[in-house]
Structures are given as C-alpha cells and as structure tokens.
N, C-alpha and C. Protein backbone atom coordinates (compact mmCIF):
# COMPACT_ATOMS: atom_id res chain seq x y z
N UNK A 1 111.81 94.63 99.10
CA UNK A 1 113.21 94.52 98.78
C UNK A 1 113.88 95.91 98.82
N UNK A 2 113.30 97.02 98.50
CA UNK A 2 114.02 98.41 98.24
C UNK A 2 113.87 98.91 99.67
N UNK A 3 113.18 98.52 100.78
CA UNK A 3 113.16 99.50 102.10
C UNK A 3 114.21 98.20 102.78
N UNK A 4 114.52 96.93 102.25
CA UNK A 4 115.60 96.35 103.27
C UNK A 4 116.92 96.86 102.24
N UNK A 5 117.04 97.22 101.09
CA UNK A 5 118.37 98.36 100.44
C UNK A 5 118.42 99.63 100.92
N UNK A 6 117.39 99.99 101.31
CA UNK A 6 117.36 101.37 102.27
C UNK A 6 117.90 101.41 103.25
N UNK A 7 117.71 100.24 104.14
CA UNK A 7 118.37 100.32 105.42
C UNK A 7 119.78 99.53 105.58
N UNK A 8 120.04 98.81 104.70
CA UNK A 8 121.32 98.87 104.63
C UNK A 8 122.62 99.89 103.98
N UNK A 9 121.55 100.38 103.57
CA UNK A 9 122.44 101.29 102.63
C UNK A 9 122.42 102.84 103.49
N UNK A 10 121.22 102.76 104.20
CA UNK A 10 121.82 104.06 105.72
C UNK A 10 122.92 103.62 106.18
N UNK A 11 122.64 102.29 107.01
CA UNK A 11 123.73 101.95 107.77
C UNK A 11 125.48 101.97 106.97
N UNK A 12 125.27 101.85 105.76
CA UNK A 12 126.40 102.18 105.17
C UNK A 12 126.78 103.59 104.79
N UNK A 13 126.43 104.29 104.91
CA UNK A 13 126.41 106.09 105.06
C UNK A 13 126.51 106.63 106.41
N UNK A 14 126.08 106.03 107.37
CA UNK A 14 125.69 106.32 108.66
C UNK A 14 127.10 107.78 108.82
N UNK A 15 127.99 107.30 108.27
CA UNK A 15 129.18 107.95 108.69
C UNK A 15 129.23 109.70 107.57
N UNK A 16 128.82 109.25 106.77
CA UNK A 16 128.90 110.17 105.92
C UNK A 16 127.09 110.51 104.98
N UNK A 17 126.13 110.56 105.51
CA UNK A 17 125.25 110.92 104.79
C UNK A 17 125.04 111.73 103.22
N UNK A 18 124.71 110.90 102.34
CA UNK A 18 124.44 111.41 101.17
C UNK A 18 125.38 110.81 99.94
N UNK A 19 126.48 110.13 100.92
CA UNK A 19 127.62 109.69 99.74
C UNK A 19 127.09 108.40 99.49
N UNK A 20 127.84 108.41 98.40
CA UNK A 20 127.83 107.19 97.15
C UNK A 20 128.25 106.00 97.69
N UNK A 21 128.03 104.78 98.18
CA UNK A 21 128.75 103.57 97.66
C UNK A 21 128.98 102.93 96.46
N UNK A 22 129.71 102.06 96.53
CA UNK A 22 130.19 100.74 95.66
C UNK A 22 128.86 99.92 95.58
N UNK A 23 128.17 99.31 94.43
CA UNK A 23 127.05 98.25 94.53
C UNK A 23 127.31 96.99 94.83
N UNK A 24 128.77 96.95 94.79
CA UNK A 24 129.51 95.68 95.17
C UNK A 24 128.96 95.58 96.70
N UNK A 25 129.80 96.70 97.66
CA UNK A 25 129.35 96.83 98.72
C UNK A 25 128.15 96.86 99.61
N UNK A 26 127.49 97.05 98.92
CA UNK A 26 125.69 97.17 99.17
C UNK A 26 125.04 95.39 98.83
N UNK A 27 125.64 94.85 97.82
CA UNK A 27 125.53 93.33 97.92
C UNK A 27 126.10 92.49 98.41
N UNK A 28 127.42 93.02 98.73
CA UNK A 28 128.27 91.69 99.79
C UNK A 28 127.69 91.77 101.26
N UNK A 29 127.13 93.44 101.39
CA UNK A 29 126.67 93.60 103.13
C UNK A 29 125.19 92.47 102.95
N UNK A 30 124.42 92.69 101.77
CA UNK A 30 122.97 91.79 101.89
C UNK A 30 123.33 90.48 101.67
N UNK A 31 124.56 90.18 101.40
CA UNK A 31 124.80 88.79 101.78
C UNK A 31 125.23 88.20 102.55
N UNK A 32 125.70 88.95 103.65
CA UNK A 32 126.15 88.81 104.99
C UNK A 32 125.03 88.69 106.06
N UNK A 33 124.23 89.55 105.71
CA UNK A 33 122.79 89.94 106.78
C UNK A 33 122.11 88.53 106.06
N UNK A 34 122.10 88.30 105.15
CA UNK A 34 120.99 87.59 104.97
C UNK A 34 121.26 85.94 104.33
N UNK A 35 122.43 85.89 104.21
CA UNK A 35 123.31 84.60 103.52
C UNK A 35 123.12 84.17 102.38
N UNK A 36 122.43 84.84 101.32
CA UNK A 36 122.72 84.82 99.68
C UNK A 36 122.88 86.27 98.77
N UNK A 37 123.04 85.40 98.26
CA UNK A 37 123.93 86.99 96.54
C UNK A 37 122.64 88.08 96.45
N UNK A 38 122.80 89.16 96.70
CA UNK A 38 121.59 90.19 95.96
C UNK A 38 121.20 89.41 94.88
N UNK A 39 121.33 89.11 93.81
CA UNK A 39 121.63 88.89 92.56
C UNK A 39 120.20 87.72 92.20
N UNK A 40 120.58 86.87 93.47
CA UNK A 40 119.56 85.62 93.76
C UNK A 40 117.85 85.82 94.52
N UNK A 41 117.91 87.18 94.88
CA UNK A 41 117.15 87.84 95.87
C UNK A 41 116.47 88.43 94.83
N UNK A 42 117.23 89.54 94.23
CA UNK A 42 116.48 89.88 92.60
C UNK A 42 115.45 89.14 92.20
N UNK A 43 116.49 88.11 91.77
CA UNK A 43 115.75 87.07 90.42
C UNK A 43 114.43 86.84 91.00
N UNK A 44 114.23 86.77 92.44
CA UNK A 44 112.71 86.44 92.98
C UNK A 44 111.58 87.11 92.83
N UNK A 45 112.16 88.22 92.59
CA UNK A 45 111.03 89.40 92.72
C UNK A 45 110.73 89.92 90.88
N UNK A 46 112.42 90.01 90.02
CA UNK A 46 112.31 90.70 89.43
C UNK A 46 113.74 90.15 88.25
N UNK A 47 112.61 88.45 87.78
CA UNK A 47 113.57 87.76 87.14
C UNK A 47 114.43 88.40 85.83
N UNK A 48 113.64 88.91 85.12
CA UNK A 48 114.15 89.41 84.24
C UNK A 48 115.96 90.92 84.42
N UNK A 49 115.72 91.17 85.60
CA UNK A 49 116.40 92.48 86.23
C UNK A 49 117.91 92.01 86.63
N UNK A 50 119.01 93.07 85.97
CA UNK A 50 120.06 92.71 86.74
C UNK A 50 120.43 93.48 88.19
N UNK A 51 121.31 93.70 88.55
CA UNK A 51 121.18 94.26 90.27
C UNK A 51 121.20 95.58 89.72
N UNK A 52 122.11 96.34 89.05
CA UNK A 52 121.93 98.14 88.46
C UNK A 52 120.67 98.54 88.10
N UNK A 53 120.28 97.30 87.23
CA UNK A 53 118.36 97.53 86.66
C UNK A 53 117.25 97.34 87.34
N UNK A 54 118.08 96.72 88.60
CA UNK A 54 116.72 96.96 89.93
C UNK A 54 116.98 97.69 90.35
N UNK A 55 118.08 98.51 90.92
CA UNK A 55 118.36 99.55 91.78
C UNK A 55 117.82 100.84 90.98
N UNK A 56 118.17 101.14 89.46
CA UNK A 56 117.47 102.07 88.66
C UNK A 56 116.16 101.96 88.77
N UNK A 57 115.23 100.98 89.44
CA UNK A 57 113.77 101.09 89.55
C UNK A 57 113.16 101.35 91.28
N UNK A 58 114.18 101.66 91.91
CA UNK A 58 114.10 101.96 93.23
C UNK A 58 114.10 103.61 93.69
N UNK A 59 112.80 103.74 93.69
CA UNK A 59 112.71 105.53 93.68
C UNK A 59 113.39 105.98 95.04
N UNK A 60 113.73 105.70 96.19
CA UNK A 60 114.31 106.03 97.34
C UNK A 60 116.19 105.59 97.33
N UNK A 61 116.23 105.65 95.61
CA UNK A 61 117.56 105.00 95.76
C UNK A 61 118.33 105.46 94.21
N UNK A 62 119.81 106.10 94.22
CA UNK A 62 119.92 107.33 93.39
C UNK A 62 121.12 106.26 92.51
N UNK A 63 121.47 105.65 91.24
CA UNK A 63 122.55 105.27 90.66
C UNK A 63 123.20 106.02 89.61
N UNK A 64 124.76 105.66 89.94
CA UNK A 64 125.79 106.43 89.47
C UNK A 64 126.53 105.75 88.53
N UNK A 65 127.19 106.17 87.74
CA UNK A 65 127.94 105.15 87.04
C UNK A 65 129.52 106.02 86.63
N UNK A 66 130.47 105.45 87.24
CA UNK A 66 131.71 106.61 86.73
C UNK A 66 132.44 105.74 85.96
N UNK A 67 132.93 106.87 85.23
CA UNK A 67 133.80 107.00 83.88
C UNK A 67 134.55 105.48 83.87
N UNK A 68 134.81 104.99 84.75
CA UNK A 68 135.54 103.88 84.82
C UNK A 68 134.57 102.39 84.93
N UNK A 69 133.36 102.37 84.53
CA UNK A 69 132.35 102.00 84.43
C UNK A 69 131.67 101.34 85.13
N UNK A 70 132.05 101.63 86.99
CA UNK A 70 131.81 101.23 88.20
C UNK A 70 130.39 102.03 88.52
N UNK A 71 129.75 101.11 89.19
CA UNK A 71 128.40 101.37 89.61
C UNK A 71 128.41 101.82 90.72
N UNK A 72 127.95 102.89 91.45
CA UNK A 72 127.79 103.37 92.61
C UNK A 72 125.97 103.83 92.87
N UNK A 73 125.51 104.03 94.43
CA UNK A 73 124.63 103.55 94.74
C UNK A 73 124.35 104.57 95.70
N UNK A 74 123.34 105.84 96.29
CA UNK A 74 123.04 106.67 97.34
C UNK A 74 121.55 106.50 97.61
N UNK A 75 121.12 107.01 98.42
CA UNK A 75 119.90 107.63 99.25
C UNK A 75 119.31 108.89 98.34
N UNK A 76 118.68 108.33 97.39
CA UNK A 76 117.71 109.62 96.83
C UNK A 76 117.70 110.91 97.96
C-alpha cells in the first residue's frame, strides 16, 4: 500500500519535487486509479488506522499538519 502512495504521490509532485500535498488529494487521485476511497483500502490492511495514522506509519512518506488543521502529505 505505501509504494502504490509513493507513486502516486511522485506523480503528484512530478512538477514540483519535495512539496507538500493536500491528503484529500492523494485520496481522491487513489480513487480514481483504482475506484474506491483510500479510507476503504486502509481498513484492509490496517483496520484499526485512520488515513493520517496510516500515512504517519509510512517511512517513505513525511505528514504535515497546518495551523488550520489541514493535513498535508510529501516524499520523505
């Protein structure tokens, strides 16, 4: 699950290497590629986990949280 967030989440940097996305964005793209919710993809692997608390256990994968209490998401 964390090397197919890896590679979507290049392809979402592709333009700008190193920057932050939206986690929104990083789950609406894996639901496009793949036709269900991150959220549902989780629960398979890692029922107990919400999508921030899996991504915080993804060592190739860096979370942010700003002041406005939006989750953002980079490339360790």
């Amino acid at each position: 699950m964390e090397k197919v967030l890896v590679k979507i989440l290049s392809n979402l940097t592709a333009e700008s290497p190193g920057s932050y996305v939206p986690i929104s964005n990083l789950g609406s793209e894996f639901h496009r590629l793949y036709g269900q919710p991150i959220t549902k993809a989780i629960k398979l692997f890692q029922p107990s986990k919400k999508f921030p608390k899996f991504l915080e256990l993804c060592s190739s994968l860096k979370l942010y949280k700003s002041e406005e209490g939006r989750w953002f998401v980079s490339l360790s």
